[in-house]
PDB file of N, CA and C in Angstrom:
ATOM      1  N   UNK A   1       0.843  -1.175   0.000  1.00  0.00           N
ATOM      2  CA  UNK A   1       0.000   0.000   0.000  1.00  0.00           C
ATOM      3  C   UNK A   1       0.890   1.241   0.000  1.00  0.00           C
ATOM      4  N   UNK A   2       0.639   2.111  -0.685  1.00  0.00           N
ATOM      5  CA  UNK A   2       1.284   3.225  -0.925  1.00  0.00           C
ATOM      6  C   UNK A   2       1.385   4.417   0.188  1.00  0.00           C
ATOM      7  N   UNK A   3       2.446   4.613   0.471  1.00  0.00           N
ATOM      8  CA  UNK A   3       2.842   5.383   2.239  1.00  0.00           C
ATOM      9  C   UNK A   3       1.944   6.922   2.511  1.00  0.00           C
ATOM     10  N   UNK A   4       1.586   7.685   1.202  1.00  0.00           N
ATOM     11  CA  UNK A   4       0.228   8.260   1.374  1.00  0.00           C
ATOM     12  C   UNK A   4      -0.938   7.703   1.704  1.00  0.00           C
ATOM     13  N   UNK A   5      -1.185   6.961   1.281  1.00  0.00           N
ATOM     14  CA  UNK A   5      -2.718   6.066   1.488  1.00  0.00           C
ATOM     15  C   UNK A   5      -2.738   5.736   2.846  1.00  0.00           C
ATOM     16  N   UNK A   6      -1.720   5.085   3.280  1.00  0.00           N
ATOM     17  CA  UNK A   6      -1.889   4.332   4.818  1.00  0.00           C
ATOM     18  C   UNK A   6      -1.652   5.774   5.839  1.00  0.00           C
ATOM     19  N   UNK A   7      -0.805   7.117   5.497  1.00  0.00           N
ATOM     20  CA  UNK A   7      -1.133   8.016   6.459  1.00  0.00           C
ATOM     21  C   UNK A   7      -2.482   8.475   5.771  1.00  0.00           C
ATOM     22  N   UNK A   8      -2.840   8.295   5.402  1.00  0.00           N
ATOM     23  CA  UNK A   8      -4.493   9.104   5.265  1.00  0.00           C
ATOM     24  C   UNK A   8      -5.247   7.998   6.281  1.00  0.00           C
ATOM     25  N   UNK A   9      -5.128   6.796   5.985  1.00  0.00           N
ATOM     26  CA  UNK A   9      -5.774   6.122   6.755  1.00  0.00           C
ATOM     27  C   UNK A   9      -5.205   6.042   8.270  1.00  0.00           C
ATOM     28  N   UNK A  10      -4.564   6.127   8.645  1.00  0.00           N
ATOM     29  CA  UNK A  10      -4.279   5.826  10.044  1.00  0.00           C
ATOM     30  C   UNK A  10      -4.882   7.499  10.565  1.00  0.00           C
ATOM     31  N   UNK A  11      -4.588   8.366  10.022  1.00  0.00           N
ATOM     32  CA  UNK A  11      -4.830  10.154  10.510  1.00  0.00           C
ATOM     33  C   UNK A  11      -6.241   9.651  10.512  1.00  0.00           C
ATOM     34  N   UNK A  12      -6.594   9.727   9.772  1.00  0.00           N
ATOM     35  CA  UNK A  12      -8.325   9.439   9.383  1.00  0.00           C
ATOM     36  C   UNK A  12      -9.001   8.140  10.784  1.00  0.00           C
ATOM     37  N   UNK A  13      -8.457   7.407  11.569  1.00  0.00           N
ATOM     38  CA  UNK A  13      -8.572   6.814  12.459  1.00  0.00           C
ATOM     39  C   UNK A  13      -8.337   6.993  13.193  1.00  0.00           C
ATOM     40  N   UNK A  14      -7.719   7.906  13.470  1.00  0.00           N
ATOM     41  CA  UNK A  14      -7.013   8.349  14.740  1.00  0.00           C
ATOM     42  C   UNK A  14      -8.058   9.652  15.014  1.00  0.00           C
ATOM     43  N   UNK A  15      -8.553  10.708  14.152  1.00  0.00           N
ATOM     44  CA  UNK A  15      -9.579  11.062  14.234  1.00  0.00           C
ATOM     45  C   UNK A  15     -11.059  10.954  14.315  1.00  0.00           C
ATOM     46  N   UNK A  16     -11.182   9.802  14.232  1.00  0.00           N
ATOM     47  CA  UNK A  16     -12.609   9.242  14.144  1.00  0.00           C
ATOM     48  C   UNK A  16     -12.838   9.118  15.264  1.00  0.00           C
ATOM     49  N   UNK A  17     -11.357   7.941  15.774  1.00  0.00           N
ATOM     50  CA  UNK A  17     -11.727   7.683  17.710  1.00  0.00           C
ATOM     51  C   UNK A  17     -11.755   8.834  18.331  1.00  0.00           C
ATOM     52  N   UNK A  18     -11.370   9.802  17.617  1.00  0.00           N
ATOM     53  CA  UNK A  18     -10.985  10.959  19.214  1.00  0.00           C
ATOM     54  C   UNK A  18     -12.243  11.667  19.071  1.00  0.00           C
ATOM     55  N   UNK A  19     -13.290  11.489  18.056  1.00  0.00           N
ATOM     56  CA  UNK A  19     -14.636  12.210  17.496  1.00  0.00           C
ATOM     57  C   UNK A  19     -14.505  13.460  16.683  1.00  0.00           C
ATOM     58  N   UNK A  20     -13.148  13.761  15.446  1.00  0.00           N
ATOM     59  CA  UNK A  20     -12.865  14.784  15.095  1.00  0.00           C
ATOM     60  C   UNK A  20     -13.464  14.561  14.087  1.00  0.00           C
ATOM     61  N   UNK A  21     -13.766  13.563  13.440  1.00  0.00           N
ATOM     62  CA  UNK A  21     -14.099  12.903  11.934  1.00  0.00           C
ATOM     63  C   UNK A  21     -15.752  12.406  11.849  1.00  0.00           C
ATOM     64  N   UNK A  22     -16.447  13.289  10.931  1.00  0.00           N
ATOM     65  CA  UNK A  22     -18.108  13.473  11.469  1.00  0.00           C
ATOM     66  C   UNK A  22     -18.170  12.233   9.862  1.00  0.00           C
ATOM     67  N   UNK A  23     -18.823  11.142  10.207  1.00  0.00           N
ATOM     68  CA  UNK A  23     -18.791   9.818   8.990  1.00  0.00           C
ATOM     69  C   UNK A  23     -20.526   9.875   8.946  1.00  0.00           C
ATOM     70  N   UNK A  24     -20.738  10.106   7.680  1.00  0.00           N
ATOM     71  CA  UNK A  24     -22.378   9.949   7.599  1.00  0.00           C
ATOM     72  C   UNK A  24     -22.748   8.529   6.537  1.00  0.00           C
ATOM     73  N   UNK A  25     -23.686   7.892   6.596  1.00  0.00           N
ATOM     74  CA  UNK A  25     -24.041   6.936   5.557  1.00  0.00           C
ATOM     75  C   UNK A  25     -24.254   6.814   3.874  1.00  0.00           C
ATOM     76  N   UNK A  26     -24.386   6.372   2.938  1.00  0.00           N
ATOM     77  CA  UNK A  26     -24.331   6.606   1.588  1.00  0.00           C
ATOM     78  C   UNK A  26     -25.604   5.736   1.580  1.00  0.00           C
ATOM     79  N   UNK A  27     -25.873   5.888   0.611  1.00  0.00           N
ATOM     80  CA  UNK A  27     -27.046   5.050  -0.293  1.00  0.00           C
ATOM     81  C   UNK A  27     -27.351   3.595   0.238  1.00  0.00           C
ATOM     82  N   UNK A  28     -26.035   2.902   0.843  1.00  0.00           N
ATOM     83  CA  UNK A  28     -25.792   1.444   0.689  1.00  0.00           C
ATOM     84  C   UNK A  28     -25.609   1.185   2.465  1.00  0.00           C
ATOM     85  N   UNK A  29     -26.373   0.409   2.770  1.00  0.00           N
ATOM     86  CA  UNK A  29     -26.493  -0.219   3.709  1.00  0.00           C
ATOM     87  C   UNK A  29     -24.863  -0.158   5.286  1.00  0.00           C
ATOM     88  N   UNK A  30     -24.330  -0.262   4.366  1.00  0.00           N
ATOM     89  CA  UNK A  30     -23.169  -0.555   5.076  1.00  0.00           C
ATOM     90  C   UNK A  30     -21.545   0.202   4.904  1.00  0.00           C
ATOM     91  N   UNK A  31     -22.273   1.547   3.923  1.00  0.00           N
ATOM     92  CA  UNK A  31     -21.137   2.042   3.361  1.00  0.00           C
ATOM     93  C   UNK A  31     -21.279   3.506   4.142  1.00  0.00           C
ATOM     94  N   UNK A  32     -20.012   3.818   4.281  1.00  0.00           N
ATOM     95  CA  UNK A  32     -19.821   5.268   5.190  1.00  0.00           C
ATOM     96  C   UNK A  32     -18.806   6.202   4.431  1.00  0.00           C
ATOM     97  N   UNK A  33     -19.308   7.680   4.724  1.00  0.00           N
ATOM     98  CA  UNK A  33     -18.323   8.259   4.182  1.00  0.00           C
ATOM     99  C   UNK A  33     -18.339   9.530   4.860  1.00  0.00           C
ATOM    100  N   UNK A  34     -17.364  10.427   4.173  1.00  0.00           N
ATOM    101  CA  UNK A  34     -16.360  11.268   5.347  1.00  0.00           C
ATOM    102  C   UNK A  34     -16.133  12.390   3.841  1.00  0.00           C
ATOM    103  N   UNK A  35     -16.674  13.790   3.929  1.00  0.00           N
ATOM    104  CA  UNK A  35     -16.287  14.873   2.797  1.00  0.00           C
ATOM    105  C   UNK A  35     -15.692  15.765   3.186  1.00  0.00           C
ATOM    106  N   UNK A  36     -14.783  16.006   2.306  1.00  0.00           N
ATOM    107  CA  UNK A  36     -13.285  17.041   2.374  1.00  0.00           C
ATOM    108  C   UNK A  36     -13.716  17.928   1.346  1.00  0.00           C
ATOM    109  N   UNK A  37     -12.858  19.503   1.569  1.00  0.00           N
ATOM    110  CA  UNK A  37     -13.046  20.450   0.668  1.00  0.00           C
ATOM    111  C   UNK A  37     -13.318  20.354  -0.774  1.00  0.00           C
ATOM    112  N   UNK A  38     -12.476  19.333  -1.139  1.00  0.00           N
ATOM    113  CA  UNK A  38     -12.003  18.409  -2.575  1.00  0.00           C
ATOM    114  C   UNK A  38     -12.194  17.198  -2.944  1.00  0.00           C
ATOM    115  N   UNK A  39     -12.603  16.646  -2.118  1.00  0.00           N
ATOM    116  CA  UNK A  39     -12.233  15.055  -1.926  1.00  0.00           C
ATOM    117  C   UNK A  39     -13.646  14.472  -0.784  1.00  0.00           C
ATOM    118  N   UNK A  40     -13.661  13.271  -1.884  1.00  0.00           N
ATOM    119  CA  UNK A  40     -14.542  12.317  -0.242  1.00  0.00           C
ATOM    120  C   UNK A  40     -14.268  11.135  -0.071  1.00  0.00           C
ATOM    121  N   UNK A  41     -14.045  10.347   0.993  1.00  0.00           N
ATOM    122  CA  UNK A  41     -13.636   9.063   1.450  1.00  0.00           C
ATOM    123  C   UNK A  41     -15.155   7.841   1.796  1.00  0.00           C
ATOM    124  N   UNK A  42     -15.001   7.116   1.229  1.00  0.00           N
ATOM    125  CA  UNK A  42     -16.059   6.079   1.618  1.00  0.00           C
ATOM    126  C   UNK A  42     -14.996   4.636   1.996  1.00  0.00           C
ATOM    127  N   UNK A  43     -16.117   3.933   3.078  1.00  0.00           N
ATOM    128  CA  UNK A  43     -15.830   2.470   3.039  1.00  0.00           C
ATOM    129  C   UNK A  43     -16.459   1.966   3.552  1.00  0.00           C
ATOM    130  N   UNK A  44     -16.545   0.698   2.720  1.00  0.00           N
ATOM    131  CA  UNK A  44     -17.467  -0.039   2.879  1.00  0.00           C
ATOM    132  C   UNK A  44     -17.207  -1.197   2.980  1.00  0.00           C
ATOM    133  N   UNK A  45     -18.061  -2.376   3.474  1.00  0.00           N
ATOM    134  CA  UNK A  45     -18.217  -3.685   4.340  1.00  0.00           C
ATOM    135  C   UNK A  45     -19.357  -4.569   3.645  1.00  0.00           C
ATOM    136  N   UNK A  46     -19.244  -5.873   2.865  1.00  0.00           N
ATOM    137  CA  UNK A  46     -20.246  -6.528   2.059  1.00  0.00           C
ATOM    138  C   UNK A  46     -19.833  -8.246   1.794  1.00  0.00           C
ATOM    139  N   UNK A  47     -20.436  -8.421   1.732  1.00  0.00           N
ATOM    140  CA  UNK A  47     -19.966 -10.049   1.607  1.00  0.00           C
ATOM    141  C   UNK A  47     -20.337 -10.820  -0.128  1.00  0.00           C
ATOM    142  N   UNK A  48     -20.025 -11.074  -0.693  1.00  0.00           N
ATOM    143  CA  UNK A  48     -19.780 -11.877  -1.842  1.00  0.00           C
ATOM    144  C   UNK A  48     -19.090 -13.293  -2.112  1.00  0.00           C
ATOM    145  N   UNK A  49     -20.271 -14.228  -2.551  1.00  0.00           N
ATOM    146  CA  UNK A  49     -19.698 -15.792  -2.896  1.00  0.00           C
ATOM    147  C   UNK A  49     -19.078 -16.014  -1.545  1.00  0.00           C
ATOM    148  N   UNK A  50     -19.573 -15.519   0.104  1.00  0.00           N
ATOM    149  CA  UNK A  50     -19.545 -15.611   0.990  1.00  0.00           C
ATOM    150  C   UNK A  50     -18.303 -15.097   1.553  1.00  0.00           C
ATOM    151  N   UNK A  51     -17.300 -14.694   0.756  1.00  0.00           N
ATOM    152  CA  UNK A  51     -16.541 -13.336   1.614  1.00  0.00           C
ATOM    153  C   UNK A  51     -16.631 -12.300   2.190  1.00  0.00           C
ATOM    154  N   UNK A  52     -16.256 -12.287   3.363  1.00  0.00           N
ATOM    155  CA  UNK A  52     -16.221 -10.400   3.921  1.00  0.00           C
ATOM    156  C   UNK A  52     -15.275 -10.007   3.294  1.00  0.00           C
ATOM    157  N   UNK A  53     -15.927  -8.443   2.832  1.00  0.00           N
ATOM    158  CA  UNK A  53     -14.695  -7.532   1.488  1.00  0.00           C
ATOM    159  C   UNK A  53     -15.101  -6.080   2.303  1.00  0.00           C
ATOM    160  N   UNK A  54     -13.667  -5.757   2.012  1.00  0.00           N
ATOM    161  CA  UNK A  54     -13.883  -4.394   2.722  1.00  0.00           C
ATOM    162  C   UNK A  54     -13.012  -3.994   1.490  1.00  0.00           C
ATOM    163  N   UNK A  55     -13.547  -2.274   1.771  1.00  0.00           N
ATOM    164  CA  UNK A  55     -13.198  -1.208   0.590  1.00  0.00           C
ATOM    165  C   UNK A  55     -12.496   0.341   1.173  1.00  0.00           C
ATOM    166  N   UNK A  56     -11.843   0.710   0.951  1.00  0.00           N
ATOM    167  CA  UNK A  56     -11.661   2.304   1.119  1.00  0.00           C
ATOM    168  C   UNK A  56     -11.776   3.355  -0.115  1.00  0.00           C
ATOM    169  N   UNK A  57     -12.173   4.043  -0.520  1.00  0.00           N
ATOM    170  CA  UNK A  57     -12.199   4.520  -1.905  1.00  0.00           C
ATOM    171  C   UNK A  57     -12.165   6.048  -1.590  1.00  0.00           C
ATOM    172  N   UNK A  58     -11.000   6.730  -2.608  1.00  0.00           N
ATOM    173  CA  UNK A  58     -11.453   8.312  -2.137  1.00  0.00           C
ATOM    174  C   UNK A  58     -11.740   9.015  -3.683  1.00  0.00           C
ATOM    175  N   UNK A  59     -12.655   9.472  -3.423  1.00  0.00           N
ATOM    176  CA  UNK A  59     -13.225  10.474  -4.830  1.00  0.00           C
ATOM    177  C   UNK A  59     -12.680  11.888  -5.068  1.00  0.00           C
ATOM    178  N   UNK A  60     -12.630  12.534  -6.001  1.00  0.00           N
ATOM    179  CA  UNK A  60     -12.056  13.735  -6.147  1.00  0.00           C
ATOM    180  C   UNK A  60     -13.381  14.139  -6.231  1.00  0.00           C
ATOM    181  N   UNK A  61     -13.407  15.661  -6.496  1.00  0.00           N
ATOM    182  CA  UNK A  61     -14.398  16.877  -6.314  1.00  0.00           C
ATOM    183  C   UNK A  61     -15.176  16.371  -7.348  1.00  0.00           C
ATOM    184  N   UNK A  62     -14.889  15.940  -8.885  1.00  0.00           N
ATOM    185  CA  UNK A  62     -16.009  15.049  -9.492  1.00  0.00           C
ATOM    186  C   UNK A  62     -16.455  14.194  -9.155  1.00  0.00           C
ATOM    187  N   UNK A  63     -16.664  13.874  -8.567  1.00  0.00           N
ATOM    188  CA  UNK A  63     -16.667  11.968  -7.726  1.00  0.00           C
ATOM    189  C   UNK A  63     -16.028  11.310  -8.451  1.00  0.00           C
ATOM    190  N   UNK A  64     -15.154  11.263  -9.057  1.00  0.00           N
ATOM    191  CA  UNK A  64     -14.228   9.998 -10.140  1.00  0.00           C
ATOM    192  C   UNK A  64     -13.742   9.408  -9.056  1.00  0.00           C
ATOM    193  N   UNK A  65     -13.593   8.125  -8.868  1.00  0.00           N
ATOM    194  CA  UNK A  65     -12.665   7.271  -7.896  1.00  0.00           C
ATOM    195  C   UNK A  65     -11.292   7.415  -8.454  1.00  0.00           C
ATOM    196  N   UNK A  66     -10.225   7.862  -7.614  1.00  0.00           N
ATOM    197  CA  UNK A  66      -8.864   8.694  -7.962  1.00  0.00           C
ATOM    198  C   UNK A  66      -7.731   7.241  -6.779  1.00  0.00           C
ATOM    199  N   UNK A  67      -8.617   6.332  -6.191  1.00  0.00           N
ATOM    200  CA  UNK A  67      -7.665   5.385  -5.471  1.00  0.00           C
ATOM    201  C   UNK A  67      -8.579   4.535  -5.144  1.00  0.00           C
ATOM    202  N   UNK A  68      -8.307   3.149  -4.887  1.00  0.00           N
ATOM    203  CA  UNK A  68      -9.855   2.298  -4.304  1.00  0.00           C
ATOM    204  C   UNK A  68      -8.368   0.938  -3.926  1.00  0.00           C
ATOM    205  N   UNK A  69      -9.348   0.660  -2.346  1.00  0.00           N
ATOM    206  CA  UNK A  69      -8.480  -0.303  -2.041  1.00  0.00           C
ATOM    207  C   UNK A  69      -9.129  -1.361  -1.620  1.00  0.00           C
ATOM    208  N   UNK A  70      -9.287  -2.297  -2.315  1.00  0.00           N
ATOM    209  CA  UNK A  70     -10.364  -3.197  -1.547  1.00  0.00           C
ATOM    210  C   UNK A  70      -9.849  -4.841  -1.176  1.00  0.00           C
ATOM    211  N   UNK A  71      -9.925  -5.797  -0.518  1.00  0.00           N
ATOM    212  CA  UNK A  71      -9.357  -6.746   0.341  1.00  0.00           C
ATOM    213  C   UNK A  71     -10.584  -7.721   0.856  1.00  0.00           C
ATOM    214  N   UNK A  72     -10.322  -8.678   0.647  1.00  0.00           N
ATOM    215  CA  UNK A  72     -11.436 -10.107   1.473  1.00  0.00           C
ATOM    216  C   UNK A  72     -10.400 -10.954   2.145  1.00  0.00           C
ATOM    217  N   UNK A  73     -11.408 -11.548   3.269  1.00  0.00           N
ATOM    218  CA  UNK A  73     -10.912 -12.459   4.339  1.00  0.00           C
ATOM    219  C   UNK A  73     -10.276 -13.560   3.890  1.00  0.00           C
ATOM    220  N   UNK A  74     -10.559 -13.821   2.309  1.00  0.00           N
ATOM    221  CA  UNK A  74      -9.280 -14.780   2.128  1.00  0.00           C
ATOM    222  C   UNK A  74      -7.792 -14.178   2.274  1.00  0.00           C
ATOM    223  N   UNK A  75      -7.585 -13.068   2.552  1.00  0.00           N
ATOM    224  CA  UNK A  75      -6.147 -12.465   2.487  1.00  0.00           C
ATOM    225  C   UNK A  75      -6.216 -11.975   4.197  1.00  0.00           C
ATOM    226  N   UNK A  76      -6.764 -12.675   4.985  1.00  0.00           N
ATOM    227  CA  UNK A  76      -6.669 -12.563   6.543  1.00  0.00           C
ATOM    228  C   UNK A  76      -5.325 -12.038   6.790  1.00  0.00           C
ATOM    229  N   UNK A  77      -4.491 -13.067   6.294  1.00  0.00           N
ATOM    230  CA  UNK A  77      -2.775 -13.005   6.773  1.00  0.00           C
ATOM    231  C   UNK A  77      -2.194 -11.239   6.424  1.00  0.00           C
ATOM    232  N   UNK A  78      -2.613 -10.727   5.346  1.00  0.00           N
ATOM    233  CA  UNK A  78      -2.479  -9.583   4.821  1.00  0.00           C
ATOM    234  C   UNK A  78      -2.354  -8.897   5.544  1.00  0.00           C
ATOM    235  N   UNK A  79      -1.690  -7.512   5.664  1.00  0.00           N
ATOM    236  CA  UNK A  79      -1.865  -6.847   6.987  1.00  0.00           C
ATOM    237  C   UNK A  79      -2.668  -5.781   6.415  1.00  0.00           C
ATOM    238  N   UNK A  80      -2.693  -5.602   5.207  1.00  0.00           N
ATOM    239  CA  UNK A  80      -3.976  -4.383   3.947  1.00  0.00           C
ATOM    240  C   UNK A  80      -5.298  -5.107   4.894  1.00  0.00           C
ATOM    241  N   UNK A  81      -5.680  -6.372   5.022  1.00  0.00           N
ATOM    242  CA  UNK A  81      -6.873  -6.716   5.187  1.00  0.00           C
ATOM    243  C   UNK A  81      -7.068  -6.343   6.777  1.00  0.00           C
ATOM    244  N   UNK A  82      -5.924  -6.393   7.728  1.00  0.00           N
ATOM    245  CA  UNK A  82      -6.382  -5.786   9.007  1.00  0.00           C
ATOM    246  C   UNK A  82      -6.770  -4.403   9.590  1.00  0.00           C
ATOM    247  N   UNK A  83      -5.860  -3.797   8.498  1.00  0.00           N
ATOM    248  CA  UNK A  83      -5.916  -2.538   8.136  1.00  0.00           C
ATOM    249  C   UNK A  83      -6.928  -1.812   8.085  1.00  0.00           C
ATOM    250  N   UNK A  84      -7.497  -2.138   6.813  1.00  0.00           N
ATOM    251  CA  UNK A  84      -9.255  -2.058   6.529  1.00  0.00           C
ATOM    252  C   UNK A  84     -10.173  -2.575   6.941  1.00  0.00           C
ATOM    253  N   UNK A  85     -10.008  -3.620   7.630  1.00  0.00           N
ATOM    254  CA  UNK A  85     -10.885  -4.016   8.309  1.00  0.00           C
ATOM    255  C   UNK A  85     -11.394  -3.540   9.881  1.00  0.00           C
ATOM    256  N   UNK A  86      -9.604  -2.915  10.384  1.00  0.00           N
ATOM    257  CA  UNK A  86     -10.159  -2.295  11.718  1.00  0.00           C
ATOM    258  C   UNK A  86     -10.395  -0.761  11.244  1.00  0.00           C
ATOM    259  N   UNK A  87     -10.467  -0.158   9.935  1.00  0.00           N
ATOM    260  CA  UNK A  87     -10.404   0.928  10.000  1.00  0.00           C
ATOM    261  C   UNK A  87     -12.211   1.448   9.837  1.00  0.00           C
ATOM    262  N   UNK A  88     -12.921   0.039   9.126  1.00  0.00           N
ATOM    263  CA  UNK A  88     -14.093   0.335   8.733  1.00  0.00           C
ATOM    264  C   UNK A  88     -14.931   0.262  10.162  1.00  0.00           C
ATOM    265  N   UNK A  89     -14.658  -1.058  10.662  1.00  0.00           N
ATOM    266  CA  UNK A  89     -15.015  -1.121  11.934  1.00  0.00           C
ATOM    267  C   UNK A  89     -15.031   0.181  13.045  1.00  0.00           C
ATOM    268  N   UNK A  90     -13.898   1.031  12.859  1.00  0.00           N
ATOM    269  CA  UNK A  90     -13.579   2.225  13.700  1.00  0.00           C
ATOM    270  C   UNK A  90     -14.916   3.134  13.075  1.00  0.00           C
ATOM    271  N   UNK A  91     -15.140   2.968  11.890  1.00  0.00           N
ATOM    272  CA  UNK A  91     -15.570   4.099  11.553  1.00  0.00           C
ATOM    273  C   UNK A  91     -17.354   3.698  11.745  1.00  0.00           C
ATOM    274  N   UNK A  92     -17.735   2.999  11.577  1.00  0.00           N
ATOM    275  CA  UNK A  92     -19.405   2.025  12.008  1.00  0.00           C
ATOM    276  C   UNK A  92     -19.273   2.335  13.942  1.00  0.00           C
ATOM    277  N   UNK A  93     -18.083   1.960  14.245  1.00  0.00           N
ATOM    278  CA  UNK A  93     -18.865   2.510  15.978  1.00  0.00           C
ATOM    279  C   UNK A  93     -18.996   3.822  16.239  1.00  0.00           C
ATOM    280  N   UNK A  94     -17.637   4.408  15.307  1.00  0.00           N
ATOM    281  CA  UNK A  94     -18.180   5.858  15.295  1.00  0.00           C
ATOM    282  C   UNK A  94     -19.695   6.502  14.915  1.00  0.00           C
ATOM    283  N   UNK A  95     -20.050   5.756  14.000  1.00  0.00           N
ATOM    284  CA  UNK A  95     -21.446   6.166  13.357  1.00  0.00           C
ATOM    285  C   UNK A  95     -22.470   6.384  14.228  1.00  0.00           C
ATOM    286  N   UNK A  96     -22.312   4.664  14.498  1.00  0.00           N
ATOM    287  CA  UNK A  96     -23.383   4.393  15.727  1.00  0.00           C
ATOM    288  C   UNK A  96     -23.303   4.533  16.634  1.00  0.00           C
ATOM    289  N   UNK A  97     -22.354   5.241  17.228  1.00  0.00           N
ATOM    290  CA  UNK A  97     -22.049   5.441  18.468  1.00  0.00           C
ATOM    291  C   UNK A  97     -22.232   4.801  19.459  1.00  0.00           C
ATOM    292  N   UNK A  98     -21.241   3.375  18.861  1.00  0.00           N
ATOM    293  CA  UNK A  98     -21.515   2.401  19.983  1.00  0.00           C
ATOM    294  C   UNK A  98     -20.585   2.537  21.747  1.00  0.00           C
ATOM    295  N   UNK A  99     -19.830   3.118  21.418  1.00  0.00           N
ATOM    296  CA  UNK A  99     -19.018   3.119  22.570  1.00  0.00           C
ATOM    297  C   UNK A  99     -19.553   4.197  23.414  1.00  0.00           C
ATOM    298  N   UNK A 100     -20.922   5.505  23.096  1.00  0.00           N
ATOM    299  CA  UNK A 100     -21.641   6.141  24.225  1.00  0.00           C
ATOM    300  C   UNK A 100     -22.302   5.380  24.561  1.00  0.00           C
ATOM    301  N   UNK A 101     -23.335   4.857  23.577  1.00  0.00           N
ATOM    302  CA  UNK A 101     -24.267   3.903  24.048  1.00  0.00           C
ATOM    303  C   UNK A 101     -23.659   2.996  25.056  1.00  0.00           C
ATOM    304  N   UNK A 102     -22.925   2.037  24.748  1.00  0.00           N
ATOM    305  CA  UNK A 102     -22.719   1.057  26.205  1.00  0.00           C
ATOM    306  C   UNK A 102     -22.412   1.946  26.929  1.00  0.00           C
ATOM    307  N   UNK A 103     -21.286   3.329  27.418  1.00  0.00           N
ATOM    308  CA  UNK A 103     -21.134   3.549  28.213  1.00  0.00           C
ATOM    309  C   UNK A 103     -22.564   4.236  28.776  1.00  0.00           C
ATOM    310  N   UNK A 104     -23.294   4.582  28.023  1.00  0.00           N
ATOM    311  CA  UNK A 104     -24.764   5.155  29.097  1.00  0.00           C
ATOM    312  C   UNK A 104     -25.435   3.990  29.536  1.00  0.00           C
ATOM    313  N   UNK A 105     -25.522   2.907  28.962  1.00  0.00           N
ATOM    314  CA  UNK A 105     -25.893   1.620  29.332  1.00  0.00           C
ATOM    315  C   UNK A 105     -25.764   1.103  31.167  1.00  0.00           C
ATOM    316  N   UNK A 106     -24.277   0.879  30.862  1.00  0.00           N
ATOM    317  CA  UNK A 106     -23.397   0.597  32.132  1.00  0.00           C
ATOM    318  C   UNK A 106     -24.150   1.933  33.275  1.00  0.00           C
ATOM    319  N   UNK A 107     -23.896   3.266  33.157  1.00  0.00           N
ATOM    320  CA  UNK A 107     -24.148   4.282  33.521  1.00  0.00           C
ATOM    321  C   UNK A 107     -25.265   4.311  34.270  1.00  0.00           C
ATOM    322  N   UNK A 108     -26.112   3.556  33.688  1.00  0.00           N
ATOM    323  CA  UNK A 108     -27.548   3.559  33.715  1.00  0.00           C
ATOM    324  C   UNK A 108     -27.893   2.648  34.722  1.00  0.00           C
ATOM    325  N   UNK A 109     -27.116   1.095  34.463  1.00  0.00           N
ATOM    326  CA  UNK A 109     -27.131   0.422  35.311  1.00  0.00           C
ATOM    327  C   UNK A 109     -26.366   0.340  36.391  1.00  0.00           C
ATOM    328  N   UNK A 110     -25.175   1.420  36.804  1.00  0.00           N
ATOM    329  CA  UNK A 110     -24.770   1.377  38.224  1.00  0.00           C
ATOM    330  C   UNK A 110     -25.386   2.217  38.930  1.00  0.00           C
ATOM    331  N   UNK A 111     -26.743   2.708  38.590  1.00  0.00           N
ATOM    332  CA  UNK A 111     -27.317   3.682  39.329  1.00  0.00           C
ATOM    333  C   UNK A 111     -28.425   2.549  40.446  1.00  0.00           C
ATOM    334  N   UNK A 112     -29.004   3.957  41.135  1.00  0.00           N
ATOM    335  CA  UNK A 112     -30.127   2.283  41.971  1.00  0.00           C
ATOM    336  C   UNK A 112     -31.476   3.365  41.133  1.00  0.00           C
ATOM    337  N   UNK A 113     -31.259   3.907  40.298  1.00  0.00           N
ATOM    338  CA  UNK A 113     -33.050   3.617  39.764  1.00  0.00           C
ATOM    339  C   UNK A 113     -33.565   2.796  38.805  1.00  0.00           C
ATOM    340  N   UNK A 114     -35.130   2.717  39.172  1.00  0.00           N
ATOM    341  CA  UNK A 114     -35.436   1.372  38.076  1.00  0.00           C
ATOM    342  C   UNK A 114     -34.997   2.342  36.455  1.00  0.00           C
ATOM    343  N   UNK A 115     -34.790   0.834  35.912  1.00  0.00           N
ATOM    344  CA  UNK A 115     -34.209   0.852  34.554  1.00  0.00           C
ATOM    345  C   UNK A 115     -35.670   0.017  33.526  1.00  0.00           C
ATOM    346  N   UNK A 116     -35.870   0.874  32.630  1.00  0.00           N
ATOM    347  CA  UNK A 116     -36.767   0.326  31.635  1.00  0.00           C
ATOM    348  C   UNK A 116     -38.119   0.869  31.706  1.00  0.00           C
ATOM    349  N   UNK A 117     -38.798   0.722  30.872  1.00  0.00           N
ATOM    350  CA  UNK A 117     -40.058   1.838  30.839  1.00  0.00           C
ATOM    351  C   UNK A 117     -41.238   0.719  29.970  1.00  0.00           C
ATOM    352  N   UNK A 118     -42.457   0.464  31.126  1.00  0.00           N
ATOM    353  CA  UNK A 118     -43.466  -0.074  30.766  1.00  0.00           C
ATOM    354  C   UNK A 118     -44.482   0.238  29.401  1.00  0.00           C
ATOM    355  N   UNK A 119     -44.196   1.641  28.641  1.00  0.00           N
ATOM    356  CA  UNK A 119     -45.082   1.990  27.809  1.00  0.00           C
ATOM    357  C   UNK A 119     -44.338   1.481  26.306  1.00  0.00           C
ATOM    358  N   UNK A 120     -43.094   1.149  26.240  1.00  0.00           N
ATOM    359  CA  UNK A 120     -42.570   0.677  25.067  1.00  0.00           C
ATOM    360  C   UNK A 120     -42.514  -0.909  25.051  1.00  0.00           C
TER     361      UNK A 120
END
């Protein structure tokens, strides 16, 4: 992988966790993306002929795809495939904000009031 690409990606992760990097959804179920002055970043997560395939792709100001990196779990050993794979992952809990959620969860439950609501 080309030593630009992987600092875009690691900066680009390193911002996501810290909540600097605002990732909204695309058209597709499972695909996320991230827009720059010039440029927009998507990636995405899909399975085919029963592979998990992950993608990074960045578009220029036309949307032309200008780099696309994409990788399946047959290339586990790969370190491209861990790469992208923890980077998409970073970017889906970011979305969903899974790591407030449990922590209000937990939050919720070390308190002593009742938890849960009879009308839902």
């Amino acid at each position: 992988m080309e030593n630009k690409i992987l600092n875009i990606i690691n900066i680009l992760k390193e911002k996501t966790i810290s909540g600097d990097a605002v990732w909204t959804r695309t058209s597709s179920d499972n695909e996320f993306k991230i827009q720059f002055a010039n440029a927009t970043i998507t990636t995405d997560n899909w399975f085919v002929d029963n592979k998990m395939c992950f993608d990074f792709v960045i578009l220029n100001q036309n949307g032309d795809t200008i780099e696309r990196l994409s990788i399946t779990d047959e290339d586990f050993l790969n370190s491209d495939y861990a790469l992208l794979s923890s980077f998409y992952e970073t970017v889906k809990n970011s979305y969903y904000k899974v790591d407030e959620t449990i922590d209000s969860i937990i939050k919720e439950l070390n308190t002593s009031k009742k938890i849960g609501n009879q009308n839902n």
